[in-house]
Protein backbone atom coordinates (compact mmCIF):
# COMPACT_ATOMS: atom_id res chain seq x y z
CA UNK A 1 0.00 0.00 0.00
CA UNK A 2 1.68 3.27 -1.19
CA UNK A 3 -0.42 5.71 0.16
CA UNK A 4 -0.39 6.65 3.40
CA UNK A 5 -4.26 6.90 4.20
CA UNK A 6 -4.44 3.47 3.05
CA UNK A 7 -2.25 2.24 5.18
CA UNK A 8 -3.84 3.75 8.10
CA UNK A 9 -7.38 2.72 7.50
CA UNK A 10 -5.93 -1.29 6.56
CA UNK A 11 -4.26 -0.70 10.34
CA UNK A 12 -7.26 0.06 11.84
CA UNK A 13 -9.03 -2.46 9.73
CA UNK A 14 -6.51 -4.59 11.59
CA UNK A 15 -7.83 -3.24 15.11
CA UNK A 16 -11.37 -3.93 14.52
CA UNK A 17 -10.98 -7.44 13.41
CA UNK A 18 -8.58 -8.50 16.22
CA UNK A 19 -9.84 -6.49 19.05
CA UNK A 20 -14.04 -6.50 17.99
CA UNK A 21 -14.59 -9.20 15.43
CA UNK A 22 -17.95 -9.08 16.19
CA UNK A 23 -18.20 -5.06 14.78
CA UNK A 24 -20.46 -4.66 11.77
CA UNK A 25 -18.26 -2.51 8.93
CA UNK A 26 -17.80 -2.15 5.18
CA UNK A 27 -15.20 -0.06 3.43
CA UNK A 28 -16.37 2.08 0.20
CA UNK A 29 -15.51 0.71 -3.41
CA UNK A 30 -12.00 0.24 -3.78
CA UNK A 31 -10.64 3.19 -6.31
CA UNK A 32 -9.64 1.46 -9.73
CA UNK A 33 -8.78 3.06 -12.39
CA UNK A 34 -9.97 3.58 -16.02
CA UNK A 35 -13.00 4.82 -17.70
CA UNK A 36 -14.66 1.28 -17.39
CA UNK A 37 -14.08 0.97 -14.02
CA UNK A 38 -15.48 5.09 -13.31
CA UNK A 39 -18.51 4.05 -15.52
CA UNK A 40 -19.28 0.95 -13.96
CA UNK A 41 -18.91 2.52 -10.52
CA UNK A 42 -21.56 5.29 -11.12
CA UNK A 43 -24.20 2.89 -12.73
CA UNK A 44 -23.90 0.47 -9.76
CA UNK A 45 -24.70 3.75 -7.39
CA UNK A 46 -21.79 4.64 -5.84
CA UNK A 47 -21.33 8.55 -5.25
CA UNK A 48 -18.66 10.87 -5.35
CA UNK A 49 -17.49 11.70 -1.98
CA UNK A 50 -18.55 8.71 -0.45
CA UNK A 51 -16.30 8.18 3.09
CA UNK A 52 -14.13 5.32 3.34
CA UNK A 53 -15.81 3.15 6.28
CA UNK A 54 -18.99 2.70 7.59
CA UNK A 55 -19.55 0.90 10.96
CA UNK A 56 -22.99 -0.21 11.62
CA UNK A 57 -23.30 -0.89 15.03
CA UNK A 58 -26.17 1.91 16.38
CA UNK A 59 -25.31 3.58 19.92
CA UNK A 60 -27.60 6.68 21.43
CA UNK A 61 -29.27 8.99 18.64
CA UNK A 62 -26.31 7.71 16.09
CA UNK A 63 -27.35 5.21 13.47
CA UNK A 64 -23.70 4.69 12.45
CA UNK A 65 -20.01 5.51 12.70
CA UNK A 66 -18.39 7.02 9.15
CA UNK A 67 -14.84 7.66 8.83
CA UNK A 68 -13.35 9.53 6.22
CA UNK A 69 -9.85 8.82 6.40
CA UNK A 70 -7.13 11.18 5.47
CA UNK A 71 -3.12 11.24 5.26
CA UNK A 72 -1.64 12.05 8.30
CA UNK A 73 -0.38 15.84 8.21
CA UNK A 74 -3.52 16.55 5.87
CA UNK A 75 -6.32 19.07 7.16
CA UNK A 76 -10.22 19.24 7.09
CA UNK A 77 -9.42 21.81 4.22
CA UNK A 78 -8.18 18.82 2.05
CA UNK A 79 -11.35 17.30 1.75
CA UNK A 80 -13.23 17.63 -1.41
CA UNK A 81 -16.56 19.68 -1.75
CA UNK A 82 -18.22 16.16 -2.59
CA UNK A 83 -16.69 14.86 0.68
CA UNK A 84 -17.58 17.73 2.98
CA UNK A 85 -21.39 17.69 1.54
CA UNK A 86 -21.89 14.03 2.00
CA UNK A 87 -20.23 14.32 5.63
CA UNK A 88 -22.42 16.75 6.57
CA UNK A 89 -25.53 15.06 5.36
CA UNK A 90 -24.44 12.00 7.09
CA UNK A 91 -24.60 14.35 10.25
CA UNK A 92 -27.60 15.62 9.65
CA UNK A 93 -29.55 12.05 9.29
CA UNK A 94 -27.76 10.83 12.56
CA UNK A 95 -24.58 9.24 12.02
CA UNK A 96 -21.74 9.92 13.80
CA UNK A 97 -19.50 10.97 10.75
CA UNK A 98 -15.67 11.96 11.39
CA UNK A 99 -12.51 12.43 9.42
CA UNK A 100 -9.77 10.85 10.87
CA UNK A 101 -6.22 11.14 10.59
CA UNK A 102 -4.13 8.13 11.61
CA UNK A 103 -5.22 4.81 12.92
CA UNK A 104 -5.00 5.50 16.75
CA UNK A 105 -7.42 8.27 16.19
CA UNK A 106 -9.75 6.40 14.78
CA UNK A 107 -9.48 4.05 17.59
CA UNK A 108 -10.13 6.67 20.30
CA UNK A 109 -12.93 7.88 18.41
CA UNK A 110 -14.32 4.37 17.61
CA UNK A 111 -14.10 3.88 21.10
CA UNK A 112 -15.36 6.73 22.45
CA UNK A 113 -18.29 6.12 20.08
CA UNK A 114 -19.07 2.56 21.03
CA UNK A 115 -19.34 3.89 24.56
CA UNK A 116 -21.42 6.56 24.26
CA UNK A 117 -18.69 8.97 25.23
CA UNK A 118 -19.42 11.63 22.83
C-alpha cells in the first residue's frame, strides 16, 4: 500500500478485526482506475465523496459511525466539496461521521463512540 491513508485505514481495519470481530463494517468501493471501471462505478450507485468506512453498530441517537480517512499531516481543508457535503448530510440524518487522521485516532474515536462517550 503506497499511500499513506491506506495504510492507516488497513491498520485500523486490523484493530477492529482483532480487538471487535464481532463489529459490523464495510469499506467504500476500492478506487480502480480507467473509464470502465469510473462508468461501472456510477451505474452500480456509488457517489462521489462517499467516506471510506462505515460501521454499523447503532449507539444513542447515532445510526452509524463514518470515517473519512485522510493522510496524516492533511487538514479538514483537504477534503473535497463532494466529501464535505456528504459528511455533513451524514450528520444531519444521525450518524456519527468523522474524518480521521491516523489509525490510533480512529481508535479513540471508535471507542469513544461505542461507549457513548461523545
Amino acid at each position: 500500500m503506497n499511500h499513506p491513508e491506506s495504510r492507516e485505514q488497513a491498520a485500523f481495519v486490523k484493530f477492529l478485526r482483532t480487538a471487535h470481530p464481532c463489529v459490523l463494517f464495510t469499506i467504500s468501493p476500492i478506487n480502480r482506475t480507467g473509464i470502465r471501471a469510473a462508468i461501472r462505478n456510477k451505474i452500480m450507485g456509488y457517489r462521489k465523496g462517499t467516506p471510506d468506512m462505515t460501521i454499523y453498530e447503532p449507539r444513542g441517537k447515532y445510526h452509524g459511525l463514518v470515517i473519512e480517512f485522510k493522510a496524516p499531516g492533511k487538514k479538514i481543508k483537504d477534503l473535497s466539496d463532494e466529501q464535505h457535503d456528504f459528511l455533513v448530510e451524514l450528520n444531519r440524518r444521525n450518524y456519527y461521521a468523522v474524518v480521521c487522521f491516523s489509525e490510533e485516532e480512529a481508535q479513540r474515536i471508535f471507542i469513544k463512540y461505542m461507549m457513548e462517550v461523545l
